[in-house]
Structure formats: C-alpha cells, structure tokens
N, C-alpha and C. Protein backbone atom coordinates (compact mmCIF):
# COMPACT_ATOMS: atom_id res chain seq x y z
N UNK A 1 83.97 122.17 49.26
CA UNK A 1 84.70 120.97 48.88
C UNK A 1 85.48 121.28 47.61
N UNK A 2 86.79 120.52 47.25
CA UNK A 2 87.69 120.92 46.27
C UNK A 2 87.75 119.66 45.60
N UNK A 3 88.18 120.19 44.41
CA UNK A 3 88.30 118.70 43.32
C UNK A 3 89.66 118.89 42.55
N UNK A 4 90.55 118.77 42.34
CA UNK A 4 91.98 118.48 41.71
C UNK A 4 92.23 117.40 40.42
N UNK A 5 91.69 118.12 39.26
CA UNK A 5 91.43 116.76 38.32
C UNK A 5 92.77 116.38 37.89
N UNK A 6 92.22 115.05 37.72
CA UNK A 6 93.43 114.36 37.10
C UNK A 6 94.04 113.80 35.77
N UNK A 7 93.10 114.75 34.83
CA UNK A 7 93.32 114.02 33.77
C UNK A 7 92.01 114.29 32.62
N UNK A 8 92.17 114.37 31.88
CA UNK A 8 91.10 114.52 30.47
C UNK A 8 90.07 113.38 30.52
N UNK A 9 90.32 111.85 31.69
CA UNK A 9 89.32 111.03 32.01
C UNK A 9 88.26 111.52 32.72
N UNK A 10 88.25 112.68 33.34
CA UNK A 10 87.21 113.01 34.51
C UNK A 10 87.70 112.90 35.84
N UNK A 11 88.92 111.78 36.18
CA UNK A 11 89.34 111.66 37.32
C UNK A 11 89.61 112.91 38.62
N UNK A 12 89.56 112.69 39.38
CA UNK A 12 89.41 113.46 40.30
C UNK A 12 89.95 113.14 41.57
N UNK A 13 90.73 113.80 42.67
CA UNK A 13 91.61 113.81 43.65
C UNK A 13 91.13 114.50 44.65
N UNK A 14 89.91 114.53 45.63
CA UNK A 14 88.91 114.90 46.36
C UNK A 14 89.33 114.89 48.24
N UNK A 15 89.26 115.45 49.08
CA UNK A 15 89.67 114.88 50.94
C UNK A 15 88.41 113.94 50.46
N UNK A 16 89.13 112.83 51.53
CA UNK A 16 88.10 111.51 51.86
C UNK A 16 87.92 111.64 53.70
N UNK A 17 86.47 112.22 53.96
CA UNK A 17 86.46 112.41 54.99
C UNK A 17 85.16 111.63 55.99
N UNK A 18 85.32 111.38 57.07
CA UNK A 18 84.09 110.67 57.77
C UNK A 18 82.81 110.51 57.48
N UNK A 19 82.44 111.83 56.92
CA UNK A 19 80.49 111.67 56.68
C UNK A 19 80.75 110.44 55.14
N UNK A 20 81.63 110.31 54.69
CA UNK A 20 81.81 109.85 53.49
C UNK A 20 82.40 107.81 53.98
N UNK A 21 81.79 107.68 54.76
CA UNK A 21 82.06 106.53 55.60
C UNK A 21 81.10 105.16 54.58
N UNK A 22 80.20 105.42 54.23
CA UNK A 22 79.27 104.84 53.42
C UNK A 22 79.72 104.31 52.24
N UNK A 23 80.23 105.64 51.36
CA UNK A 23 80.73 105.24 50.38
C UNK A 23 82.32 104.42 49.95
N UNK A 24 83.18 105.08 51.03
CA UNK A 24 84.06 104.16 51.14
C UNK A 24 83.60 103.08 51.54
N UNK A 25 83.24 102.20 52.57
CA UNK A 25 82.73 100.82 52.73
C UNK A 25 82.58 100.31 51.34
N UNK A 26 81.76 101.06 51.13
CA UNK A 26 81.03 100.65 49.27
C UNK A 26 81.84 99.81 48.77
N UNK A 27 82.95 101.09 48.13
CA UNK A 27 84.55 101.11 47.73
C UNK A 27 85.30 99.71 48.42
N UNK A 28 85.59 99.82 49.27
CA UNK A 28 86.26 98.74 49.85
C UNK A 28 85.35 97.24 49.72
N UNK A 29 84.08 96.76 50.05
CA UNK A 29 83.23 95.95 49.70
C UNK A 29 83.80 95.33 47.98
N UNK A 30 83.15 96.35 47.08
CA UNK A 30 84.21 96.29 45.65
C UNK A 30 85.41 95.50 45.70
N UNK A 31 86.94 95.99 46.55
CA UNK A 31 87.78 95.77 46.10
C UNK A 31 88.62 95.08 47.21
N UNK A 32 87.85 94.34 48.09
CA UNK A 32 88.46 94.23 49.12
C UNK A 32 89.38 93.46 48.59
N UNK A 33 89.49 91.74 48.22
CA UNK A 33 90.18 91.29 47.78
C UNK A 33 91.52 91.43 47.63
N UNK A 34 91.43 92.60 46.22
CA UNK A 34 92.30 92.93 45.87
C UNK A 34 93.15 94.31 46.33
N UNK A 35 92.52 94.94 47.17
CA UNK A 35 93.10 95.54 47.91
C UNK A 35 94.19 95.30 49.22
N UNK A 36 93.16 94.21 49.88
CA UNK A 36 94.00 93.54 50.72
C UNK A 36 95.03 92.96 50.60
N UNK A 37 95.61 92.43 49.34
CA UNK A 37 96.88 91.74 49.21
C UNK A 37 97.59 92.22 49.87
N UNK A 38 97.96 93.93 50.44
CA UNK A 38 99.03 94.33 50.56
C UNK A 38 98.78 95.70 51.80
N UNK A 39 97.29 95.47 52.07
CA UNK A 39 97.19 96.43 52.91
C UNK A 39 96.35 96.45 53.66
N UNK A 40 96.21 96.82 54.90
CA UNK A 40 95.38 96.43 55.42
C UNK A 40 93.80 97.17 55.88
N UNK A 41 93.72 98.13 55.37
CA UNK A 41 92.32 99.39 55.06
C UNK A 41 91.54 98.27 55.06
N UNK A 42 91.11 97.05 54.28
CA UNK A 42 90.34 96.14 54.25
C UNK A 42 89.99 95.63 55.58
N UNK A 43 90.42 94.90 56.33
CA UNK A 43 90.63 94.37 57.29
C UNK A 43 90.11 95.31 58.49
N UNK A 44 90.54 97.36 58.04
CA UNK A 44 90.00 98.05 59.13
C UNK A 44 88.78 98.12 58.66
N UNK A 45 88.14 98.80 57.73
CA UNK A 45 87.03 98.69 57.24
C UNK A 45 85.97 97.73 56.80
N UNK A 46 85.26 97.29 57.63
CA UNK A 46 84.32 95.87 57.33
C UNK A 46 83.03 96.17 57.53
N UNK A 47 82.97 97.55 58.27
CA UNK A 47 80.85 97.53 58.83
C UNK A 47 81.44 99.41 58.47
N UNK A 48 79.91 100.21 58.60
CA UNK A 48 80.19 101.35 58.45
C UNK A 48 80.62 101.90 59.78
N UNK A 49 80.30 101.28 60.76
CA UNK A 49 81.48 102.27 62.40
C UNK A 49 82.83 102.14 62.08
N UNK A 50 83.21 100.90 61.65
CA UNK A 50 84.92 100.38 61.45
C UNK A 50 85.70 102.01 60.11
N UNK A 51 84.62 101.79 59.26
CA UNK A 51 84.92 102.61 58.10
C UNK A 51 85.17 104.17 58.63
N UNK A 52 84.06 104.27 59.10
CA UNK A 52 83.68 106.05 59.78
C UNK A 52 85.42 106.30 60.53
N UNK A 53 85.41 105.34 61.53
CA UNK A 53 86.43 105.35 62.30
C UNK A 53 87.80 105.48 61.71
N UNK A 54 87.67 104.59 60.83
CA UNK A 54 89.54 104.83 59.75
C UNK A 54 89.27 106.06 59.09
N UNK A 55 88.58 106.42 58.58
CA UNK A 55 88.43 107.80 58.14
C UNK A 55 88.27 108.76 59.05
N UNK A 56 87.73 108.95 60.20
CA UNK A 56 87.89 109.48 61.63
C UNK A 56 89.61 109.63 62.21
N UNK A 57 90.11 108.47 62.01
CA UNK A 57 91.78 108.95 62.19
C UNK A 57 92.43 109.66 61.46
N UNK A 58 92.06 109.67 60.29
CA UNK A 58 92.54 110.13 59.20
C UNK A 58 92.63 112.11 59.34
N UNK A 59 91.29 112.08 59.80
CA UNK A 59 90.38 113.67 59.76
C UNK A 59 91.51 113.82 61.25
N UNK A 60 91.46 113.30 62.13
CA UNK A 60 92.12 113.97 63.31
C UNK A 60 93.94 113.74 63.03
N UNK A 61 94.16 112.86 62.64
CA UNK A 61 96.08 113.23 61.62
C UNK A 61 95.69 114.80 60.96
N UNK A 62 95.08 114.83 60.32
CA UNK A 62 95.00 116.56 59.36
C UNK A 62 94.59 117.59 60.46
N UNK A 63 93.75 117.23 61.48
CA UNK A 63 94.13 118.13 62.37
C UNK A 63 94.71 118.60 63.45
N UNK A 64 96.05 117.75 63.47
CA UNK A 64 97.29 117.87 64.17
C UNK A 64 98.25 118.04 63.18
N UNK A 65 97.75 117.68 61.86
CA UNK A 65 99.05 117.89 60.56
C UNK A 65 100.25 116.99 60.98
N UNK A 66 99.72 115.60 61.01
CA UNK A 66 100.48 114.15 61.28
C UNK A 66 99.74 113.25 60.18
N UNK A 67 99.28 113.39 59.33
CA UNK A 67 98.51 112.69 58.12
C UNK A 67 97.86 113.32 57.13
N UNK A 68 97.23 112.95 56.25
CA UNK A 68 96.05 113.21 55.58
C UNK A 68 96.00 112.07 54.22
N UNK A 69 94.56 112.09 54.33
CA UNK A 69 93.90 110.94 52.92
C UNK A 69 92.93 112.07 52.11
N UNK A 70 93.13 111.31 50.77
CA UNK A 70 92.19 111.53 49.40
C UNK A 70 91.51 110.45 48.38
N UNK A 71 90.53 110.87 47.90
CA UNK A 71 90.26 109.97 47.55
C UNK A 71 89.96 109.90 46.29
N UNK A 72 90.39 108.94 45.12
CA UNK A 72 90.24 109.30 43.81
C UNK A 72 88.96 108.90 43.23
N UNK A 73 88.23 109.75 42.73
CA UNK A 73 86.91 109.33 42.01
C UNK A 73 86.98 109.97 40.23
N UNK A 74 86.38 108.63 40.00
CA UNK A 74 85.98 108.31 38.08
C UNK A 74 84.30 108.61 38.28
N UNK A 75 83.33 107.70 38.10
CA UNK A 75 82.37 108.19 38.35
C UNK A 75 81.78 107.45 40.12
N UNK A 76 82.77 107.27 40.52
CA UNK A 76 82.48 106.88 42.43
C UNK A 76 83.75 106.75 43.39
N UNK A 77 83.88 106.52 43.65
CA UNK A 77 85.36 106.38 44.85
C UNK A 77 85.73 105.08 44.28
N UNK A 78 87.57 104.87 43.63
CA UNK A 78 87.61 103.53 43.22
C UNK A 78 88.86 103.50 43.84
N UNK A 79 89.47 104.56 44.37
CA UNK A 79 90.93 104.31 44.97
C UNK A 79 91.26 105.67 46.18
N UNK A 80 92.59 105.77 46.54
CA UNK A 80 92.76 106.86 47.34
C UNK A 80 94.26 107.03 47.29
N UNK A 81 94.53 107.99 47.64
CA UNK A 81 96.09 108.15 48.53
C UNK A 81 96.30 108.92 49.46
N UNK A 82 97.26 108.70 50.22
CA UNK A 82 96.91 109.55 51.21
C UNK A 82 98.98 109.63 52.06
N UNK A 83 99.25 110.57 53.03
CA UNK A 83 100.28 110.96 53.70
C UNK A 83 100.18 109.88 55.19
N UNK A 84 100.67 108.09 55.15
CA UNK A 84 100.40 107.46 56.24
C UNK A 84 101.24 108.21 57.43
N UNK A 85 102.22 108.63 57.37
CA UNK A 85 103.24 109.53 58.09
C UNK A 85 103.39 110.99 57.73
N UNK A 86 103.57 112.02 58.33
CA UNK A 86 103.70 113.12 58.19
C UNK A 86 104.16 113.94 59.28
N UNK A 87 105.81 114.65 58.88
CA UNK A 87 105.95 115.01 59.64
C UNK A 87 107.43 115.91 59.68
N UNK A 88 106.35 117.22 59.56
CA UNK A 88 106.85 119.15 59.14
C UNK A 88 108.25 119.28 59.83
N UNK A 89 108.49 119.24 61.11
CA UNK A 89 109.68 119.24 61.61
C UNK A 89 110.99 118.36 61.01
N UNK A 90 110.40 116.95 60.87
CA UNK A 90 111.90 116.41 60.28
C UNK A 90 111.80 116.71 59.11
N UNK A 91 110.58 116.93 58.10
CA UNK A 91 110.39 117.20 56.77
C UNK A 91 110.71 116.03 56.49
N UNK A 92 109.66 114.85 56.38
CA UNK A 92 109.81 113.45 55.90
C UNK A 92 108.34 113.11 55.77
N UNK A 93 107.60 112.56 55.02
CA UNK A 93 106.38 111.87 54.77
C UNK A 93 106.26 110.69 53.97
N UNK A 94 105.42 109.90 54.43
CA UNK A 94 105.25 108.53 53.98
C UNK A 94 103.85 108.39 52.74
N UNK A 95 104.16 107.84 51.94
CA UNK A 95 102.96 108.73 51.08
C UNK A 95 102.56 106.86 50.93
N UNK A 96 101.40 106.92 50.33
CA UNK A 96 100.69 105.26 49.94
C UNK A 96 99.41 105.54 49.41
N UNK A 97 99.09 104.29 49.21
CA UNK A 97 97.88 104.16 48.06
C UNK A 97 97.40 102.95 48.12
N UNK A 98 95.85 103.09 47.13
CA UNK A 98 95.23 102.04 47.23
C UNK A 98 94.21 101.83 45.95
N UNK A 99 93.61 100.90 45.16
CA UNK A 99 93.25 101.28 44.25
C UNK A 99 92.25 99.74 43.66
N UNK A 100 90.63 100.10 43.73
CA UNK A 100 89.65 98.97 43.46
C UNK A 100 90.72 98.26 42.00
N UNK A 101 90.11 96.66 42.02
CA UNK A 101 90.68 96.82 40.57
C UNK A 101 90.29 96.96 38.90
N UNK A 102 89.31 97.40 39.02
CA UNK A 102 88.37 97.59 37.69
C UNK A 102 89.34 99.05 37.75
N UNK A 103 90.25 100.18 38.46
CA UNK A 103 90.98 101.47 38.08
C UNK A 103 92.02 100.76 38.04
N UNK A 104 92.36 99.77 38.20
CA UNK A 104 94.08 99.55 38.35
C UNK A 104 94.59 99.78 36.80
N UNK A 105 95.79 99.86 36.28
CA UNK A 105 95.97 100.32 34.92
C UNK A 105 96.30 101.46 34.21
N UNK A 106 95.01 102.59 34.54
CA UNK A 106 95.17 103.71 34.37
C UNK A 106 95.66 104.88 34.06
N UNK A 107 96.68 104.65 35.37
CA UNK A 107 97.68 105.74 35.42
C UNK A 107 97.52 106.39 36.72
N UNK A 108 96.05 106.19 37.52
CA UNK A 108 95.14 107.14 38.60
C UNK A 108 96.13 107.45 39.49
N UNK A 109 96.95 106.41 40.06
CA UNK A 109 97.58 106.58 41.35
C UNK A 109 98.94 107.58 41.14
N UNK A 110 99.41 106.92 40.03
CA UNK A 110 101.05 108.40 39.53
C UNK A 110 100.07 109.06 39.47
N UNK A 111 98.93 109.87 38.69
CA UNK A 111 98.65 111.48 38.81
C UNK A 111 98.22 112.04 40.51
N UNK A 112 97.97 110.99 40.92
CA UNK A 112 97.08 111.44 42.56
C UNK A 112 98.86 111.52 43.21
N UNK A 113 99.84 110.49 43.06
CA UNK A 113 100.42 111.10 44.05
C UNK A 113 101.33 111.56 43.98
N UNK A 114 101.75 112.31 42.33
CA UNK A 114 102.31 113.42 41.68
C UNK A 114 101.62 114.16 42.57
N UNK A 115 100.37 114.64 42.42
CA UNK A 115 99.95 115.96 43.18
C UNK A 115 99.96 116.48 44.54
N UNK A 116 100.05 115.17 45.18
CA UNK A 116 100.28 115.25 46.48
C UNK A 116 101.44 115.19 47.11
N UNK A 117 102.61 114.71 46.18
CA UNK A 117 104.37 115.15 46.41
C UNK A 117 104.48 116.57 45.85
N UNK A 118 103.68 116.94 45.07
CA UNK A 118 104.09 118.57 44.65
C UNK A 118 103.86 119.55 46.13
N UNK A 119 102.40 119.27 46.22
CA UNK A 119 101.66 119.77 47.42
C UNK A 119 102.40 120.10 48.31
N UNK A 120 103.24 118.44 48.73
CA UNK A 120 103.99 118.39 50.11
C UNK A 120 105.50 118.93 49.73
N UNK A 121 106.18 118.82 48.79
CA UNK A 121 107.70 119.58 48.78
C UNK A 121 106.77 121.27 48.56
N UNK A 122 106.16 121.57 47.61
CA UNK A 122 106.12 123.17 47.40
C UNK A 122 105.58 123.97 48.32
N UNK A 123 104.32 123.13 48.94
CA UNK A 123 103.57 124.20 49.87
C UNK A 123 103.61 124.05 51.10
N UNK A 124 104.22 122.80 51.32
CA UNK A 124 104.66 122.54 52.89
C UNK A 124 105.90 121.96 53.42
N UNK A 125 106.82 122.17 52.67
CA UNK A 125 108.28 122.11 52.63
C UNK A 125 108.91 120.61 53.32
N UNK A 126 108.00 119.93 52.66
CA UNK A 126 108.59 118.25 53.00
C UNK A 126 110.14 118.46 52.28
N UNK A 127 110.74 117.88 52.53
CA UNK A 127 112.02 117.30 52.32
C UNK A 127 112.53 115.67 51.28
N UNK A 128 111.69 115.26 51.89
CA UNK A 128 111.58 113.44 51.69
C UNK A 128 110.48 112.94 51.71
N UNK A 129 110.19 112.62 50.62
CA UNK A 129 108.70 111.61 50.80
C UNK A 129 109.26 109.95 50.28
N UNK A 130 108.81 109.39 51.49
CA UNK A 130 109.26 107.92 51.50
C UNK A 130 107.73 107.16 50.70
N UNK A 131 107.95 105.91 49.90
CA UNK A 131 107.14 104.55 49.65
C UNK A 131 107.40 103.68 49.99
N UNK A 132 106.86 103.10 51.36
CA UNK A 132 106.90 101.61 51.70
C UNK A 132 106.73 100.49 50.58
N UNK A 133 106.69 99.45 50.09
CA UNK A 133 105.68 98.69 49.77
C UNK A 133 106.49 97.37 49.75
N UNK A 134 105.53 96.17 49.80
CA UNK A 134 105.79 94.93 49.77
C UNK A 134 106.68 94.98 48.58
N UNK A 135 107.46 93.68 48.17
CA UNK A 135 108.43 93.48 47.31
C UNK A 135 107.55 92.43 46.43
N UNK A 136 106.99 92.34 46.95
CA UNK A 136 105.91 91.30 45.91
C UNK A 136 104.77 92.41 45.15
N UNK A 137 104.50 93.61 45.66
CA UNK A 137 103.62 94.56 44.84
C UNK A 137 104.55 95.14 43.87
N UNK A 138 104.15 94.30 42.88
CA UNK A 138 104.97 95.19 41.69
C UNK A 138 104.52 96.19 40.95
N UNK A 139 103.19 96.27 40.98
CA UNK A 139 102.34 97.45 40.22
C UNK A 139 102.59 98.48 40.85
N UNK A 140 102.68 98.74 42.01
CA UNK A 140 102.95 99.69 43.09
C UNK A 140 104.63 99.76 43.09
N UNK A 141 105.43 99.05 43.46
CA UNK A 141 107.29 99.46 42.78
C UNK A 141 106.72 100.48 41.22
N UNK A 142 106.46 99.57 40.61
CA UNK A 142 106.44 100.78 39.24
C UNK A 142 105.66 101.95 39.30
N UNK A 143 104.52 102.43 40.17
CA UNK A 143 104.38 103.84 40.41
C UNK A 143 105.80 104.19 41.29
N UNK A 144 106.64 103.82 42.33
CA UNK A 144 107.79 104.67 42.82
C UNK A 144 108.52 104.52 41.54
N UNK A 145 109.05 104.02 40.40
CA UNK A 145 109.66 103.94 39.33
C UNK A 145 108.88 105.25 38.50
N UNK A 146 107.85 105.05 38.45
CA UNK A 146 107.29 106.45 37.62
C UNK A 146 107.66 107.70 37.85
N UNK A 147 107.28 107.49 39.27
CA UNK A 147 107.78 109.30 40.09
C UNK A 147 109.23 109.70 40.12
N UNK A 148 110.26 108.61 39.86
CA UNK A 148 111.33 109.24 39.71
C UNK A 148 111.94 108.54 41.65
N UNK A 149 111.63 108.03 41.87
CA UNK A 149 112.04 107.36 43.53
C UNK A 149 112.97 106.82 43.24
N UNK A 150 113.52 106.48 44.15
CA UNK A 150 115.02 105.69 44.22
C UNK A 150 115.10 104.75 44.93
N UNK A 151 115.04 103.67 45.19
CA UNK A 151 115.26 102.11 46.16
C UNK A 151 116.20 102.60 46.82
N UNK A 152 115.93 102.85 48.14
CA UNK A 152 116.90 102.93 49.40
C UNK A 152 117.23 101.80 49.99
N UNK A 153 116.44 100.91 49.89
CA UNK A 153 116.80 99.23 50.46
C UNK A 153 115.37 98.10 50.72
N UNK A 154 115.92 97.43 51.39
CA UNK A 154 114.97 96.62 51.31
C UNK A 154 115.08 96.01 52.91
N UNK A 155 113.45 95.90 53.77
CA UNK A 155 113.76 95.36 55.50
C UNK A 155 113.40 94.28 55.10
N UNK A 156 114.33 93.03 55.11
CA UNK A 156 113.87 91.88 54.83
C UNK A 156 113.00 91.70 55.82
N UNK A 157 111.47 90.76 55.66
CA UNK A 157 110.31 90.22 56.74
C UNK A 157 110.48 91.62 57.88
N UNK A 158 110.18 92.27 57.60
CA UNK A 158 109.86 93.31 58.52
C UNK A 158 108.54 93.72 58.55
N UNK A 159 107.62 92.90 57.44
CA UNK A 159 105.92 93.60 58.06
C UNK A 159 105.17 92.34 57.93
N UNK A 160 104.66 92.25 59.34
CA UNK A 160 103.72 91.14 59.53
C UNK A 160 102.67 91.54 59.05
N UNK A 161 102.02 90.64 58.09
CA UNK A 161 100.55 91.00 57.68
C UNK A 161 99.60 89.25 57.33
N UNK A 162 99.07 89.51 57.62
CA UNK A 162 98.04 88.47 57.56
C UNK A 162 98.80 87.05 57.46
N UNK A 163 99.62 86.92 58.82
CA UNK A 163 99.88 85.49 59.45
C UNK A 163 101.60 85.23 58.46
N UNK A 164 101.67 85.96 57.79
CA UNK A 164 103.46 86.11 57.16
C UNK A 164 104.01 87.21 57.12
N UNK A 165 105.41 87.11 57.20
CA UNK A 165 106.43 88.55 57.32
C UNK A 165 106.61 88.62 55.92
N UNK A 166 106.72 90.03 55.44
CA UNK A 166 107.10 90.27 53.58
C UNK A 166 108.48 91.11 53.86
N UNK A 167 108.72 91.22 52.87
CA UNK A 167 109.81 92.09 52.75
C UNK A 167 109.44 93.18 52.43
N UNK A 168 109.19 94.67 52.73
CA UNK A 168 109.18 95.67 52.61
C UNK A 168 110.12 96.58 51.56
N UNK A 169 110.35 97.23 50.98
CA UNK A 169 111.16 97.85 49.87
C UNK A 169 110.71 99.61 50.36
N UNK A 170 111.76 100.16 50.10
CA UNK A 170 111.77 101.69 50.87
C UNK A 170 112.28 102.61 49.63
N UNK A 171 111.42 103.38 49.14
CA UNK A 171 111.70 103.69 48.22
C UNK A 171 111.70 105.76 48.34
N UNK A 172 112.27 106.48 47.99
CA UNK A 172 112.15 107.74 48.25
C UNK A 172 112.60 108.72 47.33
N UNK A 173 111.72 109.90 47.21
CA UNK A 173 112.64 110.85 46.52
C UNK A 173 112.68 112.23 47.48
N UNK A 174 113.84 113.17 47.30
CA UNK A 174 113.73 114.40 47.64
C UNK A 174 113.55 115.30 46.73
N UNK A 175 113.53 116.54 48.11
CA UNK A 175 112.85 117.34 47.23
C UNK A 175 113.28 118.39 46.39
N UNK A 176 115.11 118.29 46.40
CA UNK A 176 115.37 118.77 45.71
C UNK A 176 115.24 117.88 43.79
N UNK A 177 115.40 116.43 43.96
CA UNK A 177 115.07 115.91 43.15
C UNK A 177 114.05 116.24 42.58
N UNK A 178 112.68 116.25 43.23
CA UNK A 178 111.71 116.45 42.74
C UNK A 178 111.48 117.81 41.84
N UNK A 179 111.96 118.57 42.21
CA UNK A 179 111.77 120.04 41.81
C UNK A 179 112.47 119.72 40.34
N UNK A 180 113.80 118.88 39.78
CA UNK A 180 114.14 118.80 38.90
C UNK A 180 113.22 117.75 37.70
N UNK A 181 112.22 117.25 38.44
CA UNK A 181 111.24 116.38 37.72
C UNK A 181 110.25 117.39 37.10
C-alpha cells in the first residue's frame, strides 16, 4: 500500500479500495449531510454492501483504466478524490471530490487533486482534466479557481439531483497549462 503525503499536517492521499468498505461507511455516516448537498456517494452508500459496492466500481474502473478513487486521511478517512471519468484515448478526465466537514477548510482537496492532475497530465498523458460542479458549491468553484481552471460554461438545470435540476458549471484546465503551473 502507498501513501502520498500531503502536507506537514500528516495528511495523506491513499487508493480507497473495497476491503476498506467499513471505514468509508464510517466516513460517510460522519458527513453524510454535508456531503450530500452536492453529491450523491451518500445516497450510494447507506449499509456496508451499498458501500463495498461503490467502492467495488471504483476498483473495476482502475481495472479497465476508465476511473480511479483515493482517499484522504488525517488521522481516519475524512474525504476523497477520485477520476469520475477517464479516458486515455481522447485524453480527457473528469476529476471530483468530496470532503466530511470537520476537513473542509484546510486546503486537503487542492493538495489531493494537485496530485492527481500531475499524475494524470505527466504519467499518463491526459490532455484535459474537466470539474463538474453545482453553481451553488462554492467551496468547490474555489478549489477549480485554486488549480488554475478556467470556466468553460455553465449547463443550465442539467443535473437532476434529489427532486431539482442545478446548474452545473464546467470548469477545466490543460495540460499544457498545467505544466506552466
């Protein structure tokens, strides 16, 4: 197992994988709430089969190399990020996140998915890494503001989530950009 620290806090950038079904639940139990505003991991994860299972998709995306998740730990699992899209041929990936809120603040999520846009332009020749996110998550706009992303537009009501359409915001950088970051 590998650990990728993040910082002089202890933080840490770890694979979040199936046998680890327990402790995410945990994690999610914690933060459902506030996790859920904007995503729906909550909603998949509710008993430990539901949990095993989203983390089970996750493990079989990495082994077709159409995904992969991580998970950030302080002293337990309080957030993650992970590649919701991935995909080597067009060289485009969808990167996202999630984060209990006793870590929100931090900084956790820019260092986790700094490392995982380096990862994906240097060692696996992404092109474009896209950020979805609601237009109402503003903590999340200001990590794509951190990384240096650019607002490509906005799908007005284009994601149904829990009984209303939001507006989505598309945010991206390349990778030649990136390399100049």
């Amino acid at each position: 197992m590998y650990a990728i620290s993040l910082g002089a806090d202890g933080a840490e950038l770890r694979s979040l994988e199936p046998w680890q079904a327990e402790e995410f639940l945990t994690h999610m139990n914690r933060g459902r709430e506030f996790i859920g505003q904007y995503i729906s991991f909550p909603d998949a994860a509710t008993d430990l089969e539901s949990s095993r299972k989203l983390l089970q998709s996750y493990a079989d995306k990495a082994a077709i190399d159409t995904g992969r998740i991580w998970g950030i730990w302080t002293d337990r699992l309080v957030g993650g990020v992970l590649f919701r899209t991935w995909d080597v041929q067009r060289g485009v990936a969808e990167a996202g996140c999630w984060l209990e809120p006793d870590a929100a603040g931090k900084g956790l999520v820019t260092r986790a998915v700094r490392v995982i846009i380096d990862w994906a332009v240097h060692e696996r020749g992404i092109h474009r890494v896209e950020w979805h996110v609601s237009s109402a998550n503003e903590p999340s706009i200001a990590v794509a503001k951190r990384l240096g992303m650019t607002k490509d537009g906005v799908l007005r009501e284009s994601y149904p989530y829990r009984g209303e359409r939001h507006d989505m915001e598309v945010w991206s950088v390349l990778a030649t950009e990136w390399r100049r970051v």
